[in-house]
N, C-alpha and C. Protein backbone atom coordinates (compact mmCIF):
# COMPACT_ATOMS: atom_id res chain seq x y z
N UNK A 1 -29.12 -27.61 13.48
CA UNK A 1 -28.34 -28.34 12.50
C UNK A 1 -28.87 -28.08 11.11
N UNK A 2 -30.18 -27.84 11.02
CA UNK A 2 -30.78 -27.96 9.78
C UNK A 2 -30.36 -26.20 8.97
N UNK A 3 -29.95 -25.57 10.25
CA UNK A 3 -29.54 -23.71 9.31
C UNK A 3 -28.41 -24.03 8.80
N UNK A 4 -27.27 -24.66 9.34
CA UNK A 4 -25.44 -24.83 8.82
C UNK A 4 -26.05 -25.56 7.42
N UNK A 5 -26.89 -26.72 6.99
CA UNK A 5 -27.23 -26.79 5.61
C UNK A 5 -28.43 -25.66 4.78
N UNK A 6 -28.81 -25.05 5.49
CA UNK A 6 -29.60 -24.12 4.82
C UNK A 6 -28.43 -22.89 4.89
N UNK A 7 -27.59 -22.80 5.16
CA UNK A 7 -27.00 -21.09 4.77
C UNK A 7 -25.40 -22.17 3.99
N UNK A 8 -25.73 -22.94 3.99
CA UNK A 8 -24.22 -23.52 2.88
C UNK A 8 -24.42 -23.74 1.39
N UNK A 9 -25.77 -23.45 1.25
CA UNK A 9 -26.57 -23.42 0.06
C UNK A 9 -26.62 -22.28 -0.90
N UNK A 10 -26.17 -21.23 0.15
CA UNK A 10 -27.16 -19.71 -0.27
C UNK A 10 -25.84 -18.96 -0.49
N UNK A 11 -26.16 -18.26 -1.86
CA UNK A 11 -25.14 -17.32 -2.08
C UNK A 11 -24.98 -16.27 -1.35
N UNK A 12 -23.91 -15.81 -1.21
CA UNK A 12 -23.37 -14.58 -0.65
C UNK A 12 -23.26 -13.32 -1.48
N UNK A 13 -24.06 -12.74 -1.48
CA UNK A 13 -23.92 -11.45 -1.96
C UNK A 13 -22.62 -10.68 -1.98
N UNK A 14 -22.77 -9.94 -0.71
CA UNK A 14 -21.94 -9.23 -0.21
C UNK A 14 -20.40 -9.43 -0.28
N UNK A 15 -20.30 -10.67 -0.21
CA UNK A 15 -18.93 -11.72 -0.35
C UNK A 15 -18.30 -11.40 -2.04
N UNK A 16 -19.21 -11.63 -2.88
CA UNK A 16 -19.34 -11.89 -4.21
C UNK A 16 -18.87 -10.79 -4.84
N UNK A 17 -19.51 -9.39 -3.95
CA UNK A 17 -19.16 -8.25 -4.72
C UNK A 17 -17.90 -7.62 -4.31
N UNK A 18 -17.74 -7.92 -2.87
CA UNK A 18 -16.18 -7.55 -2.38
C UNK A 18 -14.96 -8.54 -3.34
N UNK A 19 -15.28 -9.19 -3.49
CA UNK A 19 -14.42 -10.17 -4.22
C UNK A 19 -14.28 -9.58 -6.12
N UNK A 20 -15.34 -9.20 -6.49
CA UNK A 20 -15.45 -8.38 -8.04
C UNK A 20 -14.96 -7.07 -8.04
N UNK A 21 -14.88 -6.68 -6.66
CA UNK A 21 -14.64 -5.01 -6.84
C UNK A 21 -13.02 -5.61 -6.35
N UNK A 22 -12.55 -6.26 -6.19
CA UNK A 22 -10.85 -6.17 -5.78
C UNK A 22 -10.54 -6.79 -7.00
N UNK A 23 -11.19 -7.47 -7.67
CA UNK A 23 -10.50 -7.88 -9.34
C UNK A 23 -10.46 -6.67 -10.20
N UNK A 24 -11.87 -6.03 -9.64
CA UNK A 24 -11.70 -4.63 -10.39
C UNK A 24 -10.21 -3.66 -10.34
N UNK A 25 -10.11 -3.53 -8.91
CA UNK A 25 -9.06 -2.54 -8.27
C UNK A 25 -7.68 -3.22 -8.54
N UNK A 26 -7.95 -4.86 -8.97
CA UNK A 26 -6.53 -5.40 -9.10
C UNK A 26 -6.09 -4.96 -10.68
N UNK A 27 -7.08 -5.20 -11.50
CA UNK A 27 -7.35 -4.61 -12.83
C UNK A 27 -6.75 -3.42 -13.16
N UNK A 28 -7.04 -2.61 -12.38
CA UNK A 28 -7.17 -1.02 -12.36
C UNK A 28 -5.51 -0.58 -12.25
N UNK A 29 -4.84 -1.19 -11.01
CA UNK A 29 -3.95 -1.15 -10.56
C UNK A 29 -2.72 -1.58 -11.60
N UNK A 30 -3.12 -2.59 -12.27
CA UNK A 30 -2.41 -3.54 -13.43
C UNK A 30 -2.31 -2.96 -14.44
N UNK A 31 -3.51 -2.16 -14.87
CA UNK A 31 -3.40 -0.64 -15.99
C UNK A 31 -2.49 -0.01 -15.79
N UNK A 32 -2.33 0.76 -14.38
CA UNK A 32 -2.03 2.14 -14.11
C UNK A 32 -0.28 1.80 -14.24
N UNK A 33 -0.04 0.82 -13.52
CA UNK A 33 1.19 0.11 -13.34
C UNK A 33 1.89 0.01 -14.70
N UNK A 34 1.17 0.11 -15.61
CA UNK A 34 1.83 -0.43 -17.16
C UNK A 34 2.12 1.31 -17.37
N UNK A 35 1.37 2.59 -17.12
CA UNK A 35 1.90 3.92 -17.84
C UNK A 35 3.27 3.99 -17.02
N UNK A 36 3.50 3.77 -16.28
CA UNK A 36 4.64 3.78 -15.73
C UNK A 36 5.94 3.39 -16.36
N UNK A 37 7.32 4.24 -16.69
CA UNK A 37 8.04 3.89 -17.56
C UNK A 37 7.61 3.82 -18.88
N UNK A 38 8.59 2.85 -20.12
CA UNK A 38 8.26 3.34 -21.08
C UNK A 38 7.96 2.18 -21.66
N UNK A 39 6.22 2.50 -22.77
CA UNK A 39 5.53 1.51 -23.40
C UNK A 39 4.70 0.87 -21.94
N UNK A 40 4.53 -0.29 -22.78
CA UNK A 40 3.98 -1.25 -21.14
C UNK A 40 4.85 -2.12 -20.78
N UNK A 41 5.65 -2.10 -20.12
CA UNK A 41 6.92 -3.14 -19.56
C UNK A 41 6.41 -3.51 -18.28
N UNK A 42 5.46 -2.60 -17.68
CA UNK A 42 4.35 -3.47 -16.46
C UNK A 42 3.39 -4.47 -16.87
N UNK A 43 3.03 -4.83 -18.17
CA UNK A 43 1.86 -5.07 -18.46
C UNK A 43 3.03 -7.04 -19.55
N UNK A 44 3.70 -6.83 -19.43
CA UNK A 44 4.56 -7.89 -20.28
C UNK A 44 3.29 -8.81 -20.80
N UNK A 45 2.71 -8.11 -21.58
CA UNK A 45 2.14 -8.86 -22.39
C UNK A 45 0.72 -8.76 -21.91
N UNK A 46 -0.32 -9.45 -21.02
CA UNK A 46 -1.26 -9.66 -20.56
C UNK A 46 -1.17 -10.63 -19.54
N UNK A 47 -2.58 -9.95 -18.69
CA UNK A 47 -2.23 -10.48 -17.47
C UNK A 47 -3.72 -11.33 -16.98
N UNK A 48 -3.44 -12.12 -16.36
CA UNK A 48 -4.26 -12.93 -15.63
C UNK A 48 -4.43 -13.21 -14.58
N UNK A 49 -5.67 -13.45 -13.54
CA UNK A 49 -5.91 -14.20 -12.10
C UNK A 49 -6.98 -14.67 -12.24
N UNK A 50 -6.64 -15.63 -11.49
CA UNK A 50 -7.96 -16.55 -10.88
C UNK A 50 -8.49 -16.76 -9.51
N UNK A 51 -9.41 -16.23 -8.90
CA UNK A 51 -9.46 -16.92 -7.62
C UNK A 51 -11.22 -17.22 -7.29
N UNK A 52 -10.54 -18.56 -6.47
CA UNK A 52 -12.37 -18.83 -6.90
C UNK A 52 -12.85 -19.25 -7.84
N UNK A 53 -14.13 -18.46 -7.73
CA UNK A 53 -14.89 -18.34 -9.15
C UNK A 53 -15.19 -17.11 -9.97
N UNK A 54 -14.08 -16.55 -9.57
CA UNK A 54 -13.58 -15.08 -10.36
C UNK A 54 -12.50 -15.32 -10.70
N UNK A 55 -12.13 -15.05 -12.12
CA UNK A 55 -10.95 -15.15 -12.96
C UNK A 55 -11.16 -13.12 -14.02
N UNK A 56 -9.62 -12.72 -13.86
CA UNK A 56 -9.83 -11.27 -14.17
C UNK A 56 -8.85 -11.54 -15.61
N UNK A 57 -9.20 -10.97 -16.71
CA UNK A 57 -7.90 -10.57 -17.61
C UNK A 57 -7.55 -9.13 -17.94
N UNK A 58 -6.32 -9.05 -18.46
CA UNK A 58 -6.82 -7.19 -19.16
C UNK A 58 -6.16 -7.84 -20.22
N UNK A 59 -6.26 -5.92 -20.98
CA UNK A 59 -5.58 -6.76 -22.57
C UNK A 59 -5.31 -5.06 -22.42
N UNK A 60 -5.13 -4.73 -23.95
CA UNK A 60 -4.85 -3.85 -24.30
C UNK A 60 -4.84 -3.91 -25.66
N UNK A 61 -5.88 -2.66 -26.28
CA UNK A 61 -5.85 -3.39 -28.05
C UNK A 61 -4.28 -1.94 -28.72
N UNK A 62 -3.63 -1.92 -28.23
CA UNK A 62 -2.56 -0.57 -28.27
C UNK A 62 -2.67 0.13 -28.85
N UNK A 63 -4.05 0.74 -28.97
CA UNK A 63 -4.71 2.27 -29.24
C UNK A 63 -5.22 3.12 -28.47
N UNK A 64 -4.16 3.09 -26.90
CA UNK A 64 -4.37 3.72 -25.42
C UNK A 64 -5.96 3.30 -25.47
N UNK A 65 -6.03 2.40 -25.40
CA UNK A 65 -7.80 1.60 -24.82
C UNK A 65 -7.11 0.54 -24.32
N UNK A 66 -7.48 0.38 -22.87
CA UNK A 66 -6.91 -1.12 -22.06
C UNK A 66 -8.44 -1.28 -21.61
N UNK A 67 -8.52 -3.07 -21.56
CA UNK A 67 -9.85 -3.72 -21.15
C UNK A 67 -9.69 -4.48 -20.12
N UNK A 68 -10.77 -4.72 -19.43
CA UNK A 68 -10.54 -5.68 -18.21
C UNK A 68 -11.58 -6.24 -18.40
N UNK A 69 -11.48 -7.83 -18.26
CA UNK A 69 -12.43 -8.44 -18.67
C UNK A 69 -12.87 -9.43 -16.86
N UNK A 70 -13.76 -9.38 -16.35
CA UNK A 70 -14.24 -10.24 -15.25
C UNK A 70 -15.27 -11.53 -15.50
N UNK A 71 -14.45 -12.40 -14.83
CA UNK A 71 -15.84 -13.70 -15.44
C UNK A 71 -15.86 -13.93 -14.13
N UNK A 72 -17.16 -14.45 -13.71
CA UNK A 72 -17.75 -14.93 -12.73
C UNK A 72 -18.36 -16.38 -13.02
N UNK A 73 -17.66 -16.93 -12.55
CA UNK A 73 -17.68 -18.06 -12.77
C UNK A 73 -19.44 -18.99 -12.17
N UNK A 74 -19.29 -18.34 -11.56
CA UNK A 74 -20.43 -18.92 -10.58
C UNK A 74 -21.83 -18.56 -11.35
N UNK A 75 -22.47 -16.73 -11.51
CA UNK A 75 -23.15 -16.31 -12.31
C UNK A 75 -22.80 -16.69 -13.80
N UNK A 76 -22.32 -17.02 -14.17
CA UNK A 76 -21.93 -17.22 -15.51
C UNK A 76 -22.17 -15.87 -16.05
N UNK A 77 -21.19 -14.89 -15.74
CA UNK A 77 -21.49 -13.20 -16.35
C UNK A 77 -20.22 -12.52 -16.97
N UNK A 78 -19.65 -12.55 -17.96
CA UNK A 78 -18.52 -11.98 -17.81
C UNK A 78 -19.06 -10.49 -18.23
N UNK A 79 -17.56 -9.24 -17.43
CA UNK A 79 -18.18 -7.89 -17.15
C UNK A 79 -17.19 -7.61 -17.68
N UNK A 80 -17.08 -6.62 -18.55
CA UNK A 80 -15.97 -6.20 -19.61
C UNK A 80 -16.29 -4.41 -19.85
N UNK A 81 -14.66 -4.33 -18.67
CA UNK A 81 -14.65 -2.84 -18.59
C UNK A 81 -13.25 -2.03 -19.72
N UNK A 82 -13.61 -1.25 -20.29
CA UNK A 82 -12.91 -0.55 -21.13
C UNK A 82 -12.56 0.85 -20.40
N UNK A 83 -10.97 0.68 -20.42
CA UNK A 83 -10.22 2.81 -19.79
C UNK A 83 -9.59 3.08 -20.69
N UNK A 84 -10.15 4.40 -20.62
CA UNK A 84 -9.61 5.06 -21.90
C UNK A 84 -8.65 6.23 -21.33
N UNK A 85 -7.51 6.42 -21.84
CA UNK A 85 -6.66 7.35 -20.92
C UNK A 85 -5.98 6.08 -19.40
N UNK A 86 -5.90 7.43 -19.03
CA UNK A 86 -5.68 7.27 -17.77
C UNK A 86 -6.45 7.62 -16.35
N UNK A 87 -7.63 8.49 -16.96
CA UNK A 87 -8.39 8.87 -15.92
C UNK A 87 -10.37 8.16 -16.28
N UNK A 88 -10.59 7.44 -17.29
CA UNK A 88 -11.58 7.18 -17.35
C UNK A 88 -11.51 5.99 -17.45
N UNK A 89 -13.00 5.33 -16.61
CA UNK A 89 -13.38 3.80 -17.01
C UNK A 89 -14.86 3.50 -17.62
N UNK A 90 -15.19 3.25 -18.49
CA UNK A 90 -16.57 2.99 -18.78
C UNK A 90 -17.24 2.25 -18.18
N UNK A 91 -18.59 2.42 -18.53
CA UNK A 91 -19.23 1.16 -17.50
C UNK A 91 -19.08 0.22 -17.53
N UNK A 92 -19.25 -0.77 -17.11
CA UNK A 92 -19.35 -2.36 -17.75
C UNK A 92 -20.18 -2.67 -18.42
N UNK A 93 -19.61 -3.39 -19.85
CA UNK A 93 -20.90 -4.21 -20.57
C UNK A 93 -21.03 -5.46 -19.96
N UNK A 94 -22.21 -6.27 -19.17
CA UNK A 94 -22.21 -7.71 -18.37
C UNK A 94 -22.64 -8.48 -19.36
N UNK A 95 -22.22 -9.41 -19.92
CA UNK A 95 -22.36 -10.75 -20.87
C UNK A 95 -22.90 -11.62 -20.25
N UNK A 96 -24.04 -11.86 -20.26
CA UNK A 96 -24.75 -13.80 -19.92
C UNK A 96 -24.37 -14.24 -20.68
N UNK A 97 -23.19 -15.38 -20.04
CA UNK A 97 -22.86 -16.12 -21.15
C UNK A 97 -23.53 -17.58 -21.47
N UNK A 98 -24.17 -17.73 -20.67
CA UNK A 98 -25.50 -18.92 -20.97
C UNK A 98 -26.30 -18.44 -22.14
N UNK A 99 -26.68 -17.58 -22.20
CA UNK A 99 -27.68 -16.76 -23.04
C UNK A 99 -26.81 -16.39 -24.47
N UNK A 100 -25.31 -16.07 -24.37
CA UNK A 100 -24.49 -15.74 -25.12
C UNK A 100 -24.64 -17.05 -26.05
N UNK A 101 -24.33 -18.52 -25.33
CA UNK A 101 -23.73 -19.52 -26.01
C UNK A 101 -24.86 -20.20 -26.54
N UNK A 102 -26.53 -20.16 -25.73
CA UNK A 102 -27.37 -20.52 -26.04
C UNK A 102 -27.87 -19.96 -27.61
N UNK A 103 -27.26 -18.61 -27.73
CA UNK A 103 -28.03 -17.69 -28.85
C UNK A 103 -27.55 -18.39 -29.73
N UNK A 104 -25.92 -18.30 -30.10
CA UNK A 104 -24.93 -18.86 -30.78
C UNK A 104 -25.54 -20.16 -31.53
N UNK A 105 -25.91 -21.01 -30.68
CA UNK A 105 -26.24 -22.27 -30.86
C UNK A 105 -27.53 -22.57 -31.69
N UNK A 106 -28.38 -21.30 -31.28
CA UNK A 106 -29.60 -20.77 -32.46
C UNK A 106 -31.14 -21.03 -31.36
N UNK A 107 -30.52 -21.36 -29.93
CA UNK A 107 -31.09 -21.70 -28.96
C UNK A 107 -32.04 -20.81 -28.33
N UNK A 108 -33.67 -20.44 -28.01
CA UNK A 108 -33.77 -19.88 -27.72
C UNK A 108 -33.41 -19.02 -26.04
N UNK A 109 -33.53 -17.86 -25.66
CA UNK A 109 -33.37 -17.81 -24.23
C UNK A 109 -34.36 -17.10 -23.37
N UNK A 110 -34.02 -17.64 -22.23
CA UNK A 110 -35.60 -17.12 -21.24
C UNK A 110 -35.46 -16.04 -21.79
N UNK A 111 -36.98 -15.69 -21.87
CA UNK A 111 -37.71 -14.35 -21.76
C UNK A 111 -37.33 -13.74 -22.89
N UNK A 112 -36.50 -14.48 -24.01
CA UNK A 112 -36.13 -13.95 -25.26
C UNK A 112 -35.45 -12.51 -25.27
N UNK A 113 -34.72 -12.27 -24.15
CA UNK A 113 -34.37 -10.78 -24.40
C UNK A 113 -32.61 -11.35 -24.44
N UNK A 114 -31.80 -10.33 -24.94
CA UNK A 114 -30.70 -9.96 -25.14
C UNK A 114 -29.40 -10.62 -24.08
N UNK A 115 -28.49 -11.21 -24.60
CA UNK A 115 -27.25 -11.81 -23.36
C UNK A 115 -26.96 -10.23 -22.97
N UNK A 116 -26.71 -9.35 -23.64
CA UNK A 116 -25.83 -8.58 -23.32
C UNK A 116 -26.91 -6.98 -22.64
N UNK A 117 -25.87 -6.65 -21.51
CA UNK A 117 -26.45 -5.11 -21.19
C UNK A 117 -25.05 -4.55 -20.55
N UNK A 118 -25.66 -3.10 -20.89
CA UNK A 118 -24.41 -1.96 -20.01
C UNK A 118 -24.61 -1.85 -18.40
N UNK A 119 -24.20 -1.83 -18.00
CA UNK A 119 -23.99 -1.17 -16.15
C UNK A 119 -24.74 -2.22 -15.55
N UNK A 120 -24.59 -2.01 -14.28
CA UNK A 120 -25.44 -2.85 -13.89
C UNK A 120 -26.16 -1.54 -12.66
C-alpha cells in the first residue's frame, strides 16, 4: 500500500516527454498545414492547445519564420522553437520561467546563473 503513494508522487519522465514531443509534432504539423494553399488559411490566425500541463502555441512573425512556443506547466519551462522555411527547425531556447519572473522582479536565483539556455 505504501508504493501506490510512493509512485503517485513521482514524476514521469518518459510520460512527460512523449507528451512534449506530440505538441512538438502537433506544432510541426500546424506549420506545414498553413504552406498549403495560399498565404496561411491553415493557420487562421494562431493556434492553440492545452492538455494537461502542456499548453502549445505557434505564431508566425510573417517573415517566413513560424514559432512554436511549449509551456510545461508542471516544470515551469517554456521551450520556444523557431522554423525557418520549410525544412528547418532550430533548437529550442528552454525559459525557466521561475527564474525568468524571479529576475524581473530584481529577485535573486539559485545558483545565480541565467533563466534562459539553448537545446537541451
Amino acid at each position: 500500500m505504501s508504493t501506490a503513494q510512493e509512485t503517485h508522487g513521482r514524476f514521469d519522465l518518459p510520460a512527460a516527454l512523449l507528451w512534449a514531443s506530440a505538441f512538438v509534432l502537433f506544432g510541426l504539423l500546424i506549420v506545414q498545414a498553413s504552406r498549403l494553399g495560399t498565404g496561411n488559411a491553415a493557420f487562421a490566425g494562431d493556434s492553440a492547445s492545452t492538455i494537461g500541463d502542456l499548453s502549445a502555441l505557434t505564431l508566425s512573425d510573417g517573415d517566413e519564420k513560424d514559432v512554436l512556443l511549449v509551456l510545461d506547466g508542471r516544470e515551469q519551462e517554456l521551450f520556444v522553437y523557431t522554423l525557418q522555411g520549410s525544412q528547418r527547425i532550430n533548437a529550442p531556447t528552454v525559459v525557466n520561467l521561475k527564474d525568468a519572473f524571479n529576475s524581473a522582479r530584481g529577485t535573486p536565483t539559485k545558483g545565480g546563473g541565467s533563466s534562459q539556455r539553448r537545446g537541451r
